[in-house]
Protein backbone atom coordinates (compact mmCIF):
# COMPACT_ATOMS: atom_id res chain seq x y z
CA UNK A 1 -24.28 4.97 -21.07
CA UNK A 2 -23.72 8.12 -23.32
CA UNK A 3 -20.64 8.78 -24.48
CA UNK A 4 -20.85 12.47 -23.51
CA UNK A 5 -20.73 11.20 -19.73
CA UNK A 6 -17.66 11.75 -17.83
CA UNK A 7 -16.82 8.18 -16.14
CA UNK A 8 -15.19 8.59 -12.78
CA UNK A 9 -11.88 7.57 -12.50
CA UNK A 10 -11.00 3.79 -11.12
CA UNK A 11 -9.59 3.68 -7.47
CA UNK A 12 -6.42 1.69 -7.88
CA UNK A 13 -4.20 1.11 -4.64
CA UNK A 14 -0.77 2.89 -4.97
CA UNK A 15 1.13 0.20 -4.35
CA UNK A 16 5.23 -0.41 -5.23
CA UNK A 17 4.34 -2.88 -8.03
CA UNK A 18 1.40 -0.56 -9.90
CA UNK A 19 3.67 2.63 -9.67
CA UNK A 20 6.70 0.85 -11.44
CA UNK A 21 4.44 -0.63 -14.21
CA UNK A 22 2.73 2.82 -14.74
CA UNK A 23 6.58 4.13 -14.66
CA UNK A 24 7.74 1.89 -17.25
CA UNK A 25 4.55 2.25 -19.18
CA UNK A 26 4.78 5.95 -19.40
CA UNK A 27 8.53 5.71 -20.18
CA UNK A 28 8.39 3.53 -23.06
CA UNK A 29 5.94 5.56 -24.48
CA UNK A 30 7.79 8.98 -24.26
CA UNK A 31 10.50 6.70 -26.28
CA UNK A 32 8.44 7.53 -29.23
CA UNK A 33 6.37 10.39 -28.76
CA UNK A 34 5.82 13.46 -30.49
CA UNK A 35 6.17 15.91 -27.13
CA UNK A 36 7.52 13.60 -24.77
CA UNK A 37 8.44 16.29 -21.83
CA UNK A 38 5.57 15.96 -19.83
CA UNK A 39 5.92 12.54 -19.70
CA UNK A 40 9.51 12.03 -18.66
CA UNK A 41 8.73 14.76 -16.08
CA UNK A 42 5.69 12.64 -14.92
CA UNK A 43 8.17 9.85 -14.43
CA UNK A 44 10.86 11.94 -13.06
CA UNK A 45 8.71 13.45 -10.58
CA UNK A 46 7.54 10.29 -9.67
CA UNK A 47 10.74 8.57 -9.20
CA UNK A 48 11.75 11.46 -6.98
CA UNK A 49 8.92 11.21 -4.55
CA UNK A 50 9.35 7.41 -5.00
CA UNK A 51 13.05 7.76 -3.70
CA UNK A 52 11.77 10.08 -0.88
CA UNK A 53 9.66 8.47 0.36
CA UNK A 54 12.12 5.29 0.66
CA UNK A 55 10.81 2.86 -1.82
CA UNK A 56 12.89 2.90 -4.61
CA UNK A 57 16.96 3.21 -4.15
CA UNK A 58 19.24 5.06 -6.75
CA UNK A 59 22.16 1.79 -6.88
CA UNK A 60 24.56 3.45 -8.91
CA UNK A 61 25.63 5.30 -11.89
CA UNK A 62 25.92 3.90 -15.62
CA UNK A 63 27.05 4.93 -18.93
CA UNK A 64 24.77 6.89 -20.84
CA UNK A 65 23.91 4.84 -24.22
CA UNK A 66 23.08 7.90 -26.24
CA UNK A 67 25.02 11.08 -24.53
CA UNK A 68 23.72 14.81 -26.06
CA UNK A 69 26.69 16.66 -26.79
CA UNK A 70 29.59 15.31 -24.98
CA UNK A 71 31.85 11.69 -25.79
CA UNK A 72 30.82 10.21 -22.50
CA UNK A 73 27.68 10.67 -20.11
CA UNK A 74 25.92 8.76 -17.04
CA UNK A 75 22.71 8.09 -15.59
CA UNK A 76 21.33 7.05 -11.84
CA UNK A 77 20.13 3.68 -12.00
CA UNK A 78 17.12 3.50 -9.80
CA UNK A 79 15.46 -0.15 -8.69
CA UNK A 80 11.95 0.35 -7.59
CA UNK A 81 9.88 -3.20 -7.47
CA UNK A 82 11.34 -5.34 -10.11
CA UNK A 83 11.72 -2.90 -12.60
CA UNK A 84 14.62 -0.40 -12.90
CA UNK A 85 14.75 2.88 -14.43
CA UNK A 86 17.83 5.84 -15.08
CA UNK A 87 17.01 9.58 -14.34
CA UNK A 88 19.41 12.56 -14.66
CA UNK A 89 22.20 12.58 -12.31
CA UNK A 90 22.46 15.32 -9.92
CA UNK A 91 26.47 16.83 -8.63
CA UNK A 92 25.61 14.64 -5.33
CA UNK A 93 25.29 11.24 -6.86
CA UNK A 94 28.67 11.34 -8.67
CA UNK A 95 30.44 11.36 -4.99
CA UNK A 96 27.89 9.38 -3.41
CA UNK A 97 27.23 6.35 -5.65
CA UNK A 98 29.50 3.85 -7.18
CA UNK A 99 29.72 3.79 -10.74
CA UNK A 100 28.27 0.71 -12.47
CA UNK A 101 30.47 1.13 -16.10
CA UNK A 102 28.45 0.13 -19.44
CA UNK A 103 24.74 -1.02 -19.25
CA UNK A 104 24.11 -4.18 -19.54
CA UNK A 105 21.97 -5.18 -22.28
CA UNK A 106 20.84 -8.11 -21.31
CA UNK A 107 18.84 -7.30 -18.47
CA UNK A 108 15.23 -6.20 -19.15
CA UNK A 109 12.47 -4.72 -17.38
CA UNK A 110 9.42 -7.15 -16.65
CA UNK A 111 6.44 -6.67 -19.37
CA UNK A 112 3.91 -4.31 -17.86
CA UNK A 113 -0.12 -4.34 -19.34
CA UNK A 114 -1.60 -0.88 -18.57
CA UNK A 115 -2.39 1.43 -20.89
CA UNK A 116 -1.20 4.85 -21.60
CA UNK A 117 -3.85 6.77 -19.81
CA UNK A 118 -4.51 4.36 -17.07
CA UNK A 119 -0.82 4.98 -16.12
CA UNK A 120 -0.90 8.45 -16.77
CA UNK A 121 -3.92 8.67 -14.25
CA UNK A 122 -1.96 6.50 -11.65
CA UNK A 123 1.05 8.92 -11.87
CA UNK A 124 -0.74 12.20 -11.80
CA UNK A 125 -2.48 10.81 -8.36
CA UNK A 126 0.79 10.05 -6.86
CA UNK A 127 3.18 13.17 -7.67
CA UNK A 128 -0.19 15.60 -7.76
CA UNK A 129 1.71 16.41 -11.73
CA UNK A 130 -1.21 17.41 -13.99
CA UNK A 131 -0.91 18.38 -17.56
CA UNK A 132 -2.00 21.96 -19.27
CA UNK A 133 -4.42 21.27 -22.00
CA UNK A 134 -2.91 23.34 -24.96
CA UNK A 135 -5.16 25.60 -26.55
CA UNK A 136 -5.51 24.90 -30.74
CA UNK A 137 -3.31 26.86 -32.85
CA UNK A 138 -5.70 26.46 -35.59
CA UNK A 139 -8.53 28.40 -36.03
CA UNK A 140 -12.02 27.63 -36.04
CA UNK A 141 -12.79 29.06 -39.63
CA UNK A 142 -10.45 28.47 -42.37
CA UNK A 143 -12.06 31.31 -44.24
CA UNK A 144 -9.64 32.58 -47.40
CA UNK A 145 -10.68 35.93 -48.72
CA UNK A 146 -10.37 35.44 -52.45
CA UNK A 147 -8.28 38.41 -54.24
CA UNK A 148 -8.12 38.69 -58.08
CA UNK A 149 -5.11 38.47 -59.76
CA UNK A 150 -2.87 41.42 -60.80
CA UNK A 151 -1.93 41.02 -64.60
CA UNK A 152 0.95 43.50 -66.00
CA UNK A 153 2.03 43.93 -69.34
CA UNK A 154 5.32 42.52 -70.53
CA UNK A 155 7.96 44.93 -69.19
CA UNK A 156 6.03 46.68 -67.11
CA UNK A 157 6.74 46.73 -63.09
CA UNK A 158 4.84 47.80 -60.22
C-alpha cells in the first residue's frame, strides 16, 4: 500500500469502557502538551454528552490540587466505567453535590493502551468535536533580500 493512500478509519463500537480509555488517554496527554485546549475540550465535551446521556455520574466535588488564582478551588468528580475524571464545576453542582474534601492520592485510574490518535478518532465520533487544521505561519520561501551595509565616518550621523 502507498503511503499517499488515505486508510479508512477503524469501526470501533462506542461502548462505556472504550470511551473512558480514549478519555483518559486524551487527558493524560493534554497534561503535557504544547496547545492542550482542544483536547481538554474534546474530553469535556465528551464527558458532557457522556453525563447526558446517563452513563457517567458527576459523585461529588473535590479540592482542586493546583487552583489558578485563588487559595482554594474544586472540581466535579465524574465516574464513568472504572475510570474517573474532574471537569469544571458549574454554580449548580456546588448546591447539588456533596463535597468530597482533598483528593485522594491513592486511588488511580486503570492503565489504558490506545494511542493518541486512535482516541482522538473515538472522541471526535462520539461528541461530532473536530479540530481546525491551522494554517502555517511560516512561509513557503525564506527568501532574504541582501542589502549592503551603510559605513559612516567617525562622527558623522545620518
Amino acid at each position: 500500500m502507498k503511503s499517499d493512500q488515505k486508510v479508512p478509519p477503524v469501526q470501533v463500537n462506542l461502548t462505556i469502557e472504550n470511551l473512558s480509555q480514549a478519555i483518559f488517554t486524551v487527558n493524560r496527554h493534554a497534561k503535557t502538551a504544547i496547545n492542550p485546549s482542544f483536547l481538554y475540550k474534546l474530553k469535556h465535551e465528551s464527558l458532557k454528552k457522556l453525563i447526558a446521556e446517563g452513563k457517567a455520574q458527576k459523585v461529588g466535588l473535590h479540592f482542586s490540587r493546583n487552583p489558578k488564582n485563588s487559595r482554594q478551588q474544586s472540581d466535579v468528580l465524574v465516574a464513568c466505567g472504572q475510570y474517573t475524571f474532574h471537569i469544571p464545576p458549574t454554580k449548580k453542582d456546588f448546591s447539588d453535590l456533596p463535597h468530597l474534601g482533598k483528593l485522594d492520592s491513592n486511588v488511580r485510574n486503570p492503565k489504558a493502551c490506545l494511542s493518541l490518535k486512535f482516541a482522538k478518532d473515538i472522541l471526535q465520533t462520539y461528541t461530532g468535536v473536530k479540530e481546525l487544521q491551522q494554517p502555517s505561519t511560516k512561509p513557503k520561501h525564506n527568501h532574504r533580500v541582501f542589502e549592503k551595509p551603510v559605513f559612516k565616518k567617525l562622527g558623522e550621523r545620518y
